[in-house]
Protein backbone atom coordinates (compact mmCIF):
# COMPACT_ATOMS: atom_id res chain seq x y z
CA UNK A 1 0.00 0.00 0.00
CA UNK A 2 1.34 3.37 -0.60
CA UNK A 3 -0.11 6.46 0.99
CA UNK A 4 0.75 9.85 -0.33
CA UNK A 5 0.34 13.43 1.26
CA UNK A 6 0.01 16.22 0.31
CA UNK A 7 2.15 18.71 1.25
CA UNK A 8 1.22 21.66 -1.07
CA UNK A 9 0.85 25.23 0.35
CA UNK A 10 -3.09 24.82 1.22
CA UNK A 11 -2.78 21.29 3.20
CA UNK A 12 0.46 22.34 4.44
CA UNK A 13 -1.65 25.04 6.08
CA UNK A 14 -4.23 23.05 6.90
CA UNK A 15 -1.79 20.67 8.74
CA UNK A 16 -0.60 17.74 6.43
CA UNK A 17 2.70 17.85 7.97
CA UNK A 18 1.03 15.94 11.28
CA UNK A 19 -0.58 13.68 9.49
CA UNK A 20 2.93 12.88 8.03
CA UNK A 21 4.44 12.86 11.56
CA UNK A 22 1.26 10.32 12.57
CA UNK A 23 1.52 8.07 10.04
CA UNK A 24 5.18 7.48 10.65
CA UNK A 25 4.69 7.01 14.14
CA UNK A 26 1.38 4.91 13.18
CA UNK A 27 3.09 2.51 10.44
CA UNK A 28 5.84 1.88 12.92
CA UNK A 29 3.70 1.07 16.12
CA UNK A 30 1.12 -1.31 13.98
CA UNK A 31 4.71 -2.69 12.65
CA UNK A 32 3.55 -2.30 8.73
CA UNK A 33 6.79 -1.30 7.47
CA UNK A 34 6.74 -4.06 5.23
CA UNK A 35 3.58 -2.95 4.10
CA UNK A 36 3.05 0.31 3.80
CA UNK A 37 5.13 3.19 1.97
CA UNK A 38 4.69 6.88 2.97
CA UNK A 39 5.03 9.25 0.16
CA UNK A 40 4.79 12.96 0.15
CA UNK A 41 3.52 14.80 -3.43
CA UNK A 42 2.51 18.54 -4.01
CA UNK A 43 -0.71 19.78 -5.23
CA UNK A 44 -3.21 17.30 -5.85
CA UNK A 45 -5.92 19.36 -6.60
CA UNK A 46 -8.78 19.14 -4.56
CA UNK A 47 -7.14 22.06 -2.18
CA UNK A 48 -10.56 23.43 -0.79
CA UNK A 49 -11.70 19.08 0.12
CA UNK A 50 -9.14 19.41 3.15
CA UNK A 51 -6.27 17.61 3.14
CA UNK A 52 -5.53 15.41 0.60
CA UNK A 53 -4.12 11.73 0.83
CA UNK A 54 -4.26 9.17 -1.52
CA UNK A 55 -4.46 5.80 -1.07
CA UNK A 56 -2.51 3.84 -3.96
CA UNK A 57 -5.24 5.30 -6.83
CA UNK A 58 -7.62 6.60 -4.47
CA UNK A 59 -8.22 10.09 -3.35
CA UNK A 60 -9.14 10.84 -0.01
CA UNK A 61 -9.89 14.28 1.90
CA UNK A 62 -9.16 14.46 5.79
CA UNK A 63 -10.83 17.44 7.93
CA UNK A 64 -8.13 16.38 10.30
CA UNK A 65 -5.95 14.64 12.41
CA UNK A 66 -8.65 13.14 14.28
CA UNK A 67 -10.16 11.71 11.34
CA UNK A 68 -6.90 10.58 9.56
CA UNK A 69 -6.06 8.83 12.78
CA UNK A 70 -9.57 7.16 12.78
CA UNK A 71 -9.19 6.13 8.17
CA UNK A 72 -5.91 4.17 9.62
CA UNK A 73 -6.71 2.59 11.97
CA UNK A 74 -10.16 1.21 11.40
CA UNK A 75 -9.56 1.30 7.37
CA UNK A 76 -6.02 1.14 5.86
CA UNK A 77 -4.41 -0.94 8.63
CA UNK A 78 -6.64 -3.89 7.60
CA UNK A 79 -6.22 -3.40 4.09
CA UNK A 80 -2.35 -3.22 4.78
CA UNK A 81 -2.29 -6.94 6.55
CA UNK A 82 -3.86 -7.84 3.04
CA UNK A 83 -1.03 -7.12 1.76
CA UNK A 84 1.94 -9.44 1.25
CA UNK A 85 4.50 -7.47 0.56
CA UNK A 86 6.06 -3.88 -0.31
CA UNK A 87 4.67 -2.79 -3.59
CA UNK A 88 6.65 -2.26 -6.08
């Protein structure tokens, strides 16, 4: 799985660089290294959404930290142990 966000001027704003520092913490204390990538990209262009992640393909738009912390762990962590492996 690889989850990308944005860090463009209006998420940066808006606080993307948490959700960064979150995740990191988050994919290391659920031990998905293996599984997960964390990617950081500019603009994606949904700037007034909230911030932006995406999701491999899929676009997703976080109010905020409580709600990107809630999208990990009751969503992406259990579509990360479906993973096998690191994509590619």
């Amino acid at each position: 799985m690889i989850i990308t966000v944005c860090v463009g001027s209006s998420c940066h704003i808006k606080g993307s660089h948490a959700f960064i520092d979150y995740l990191q913490k988050a994919i290391s204390a659920y031990k998905m290294e293996q599984k997960i990538i964390l990617k950081a990209s500019f603009c994606m262009g949904h700037c007034s959404e909230g911030i932006n992640i995406k999701v491999d393909d899929e676009h997703i738009s976080v109010n905020n930290l409580d709600a990107m912390k809630e999208l990990f762990t009751n969503r992406l962590v259990e579509e990360a142990e479906r993973e096998t492996c690191i994509p590619s």
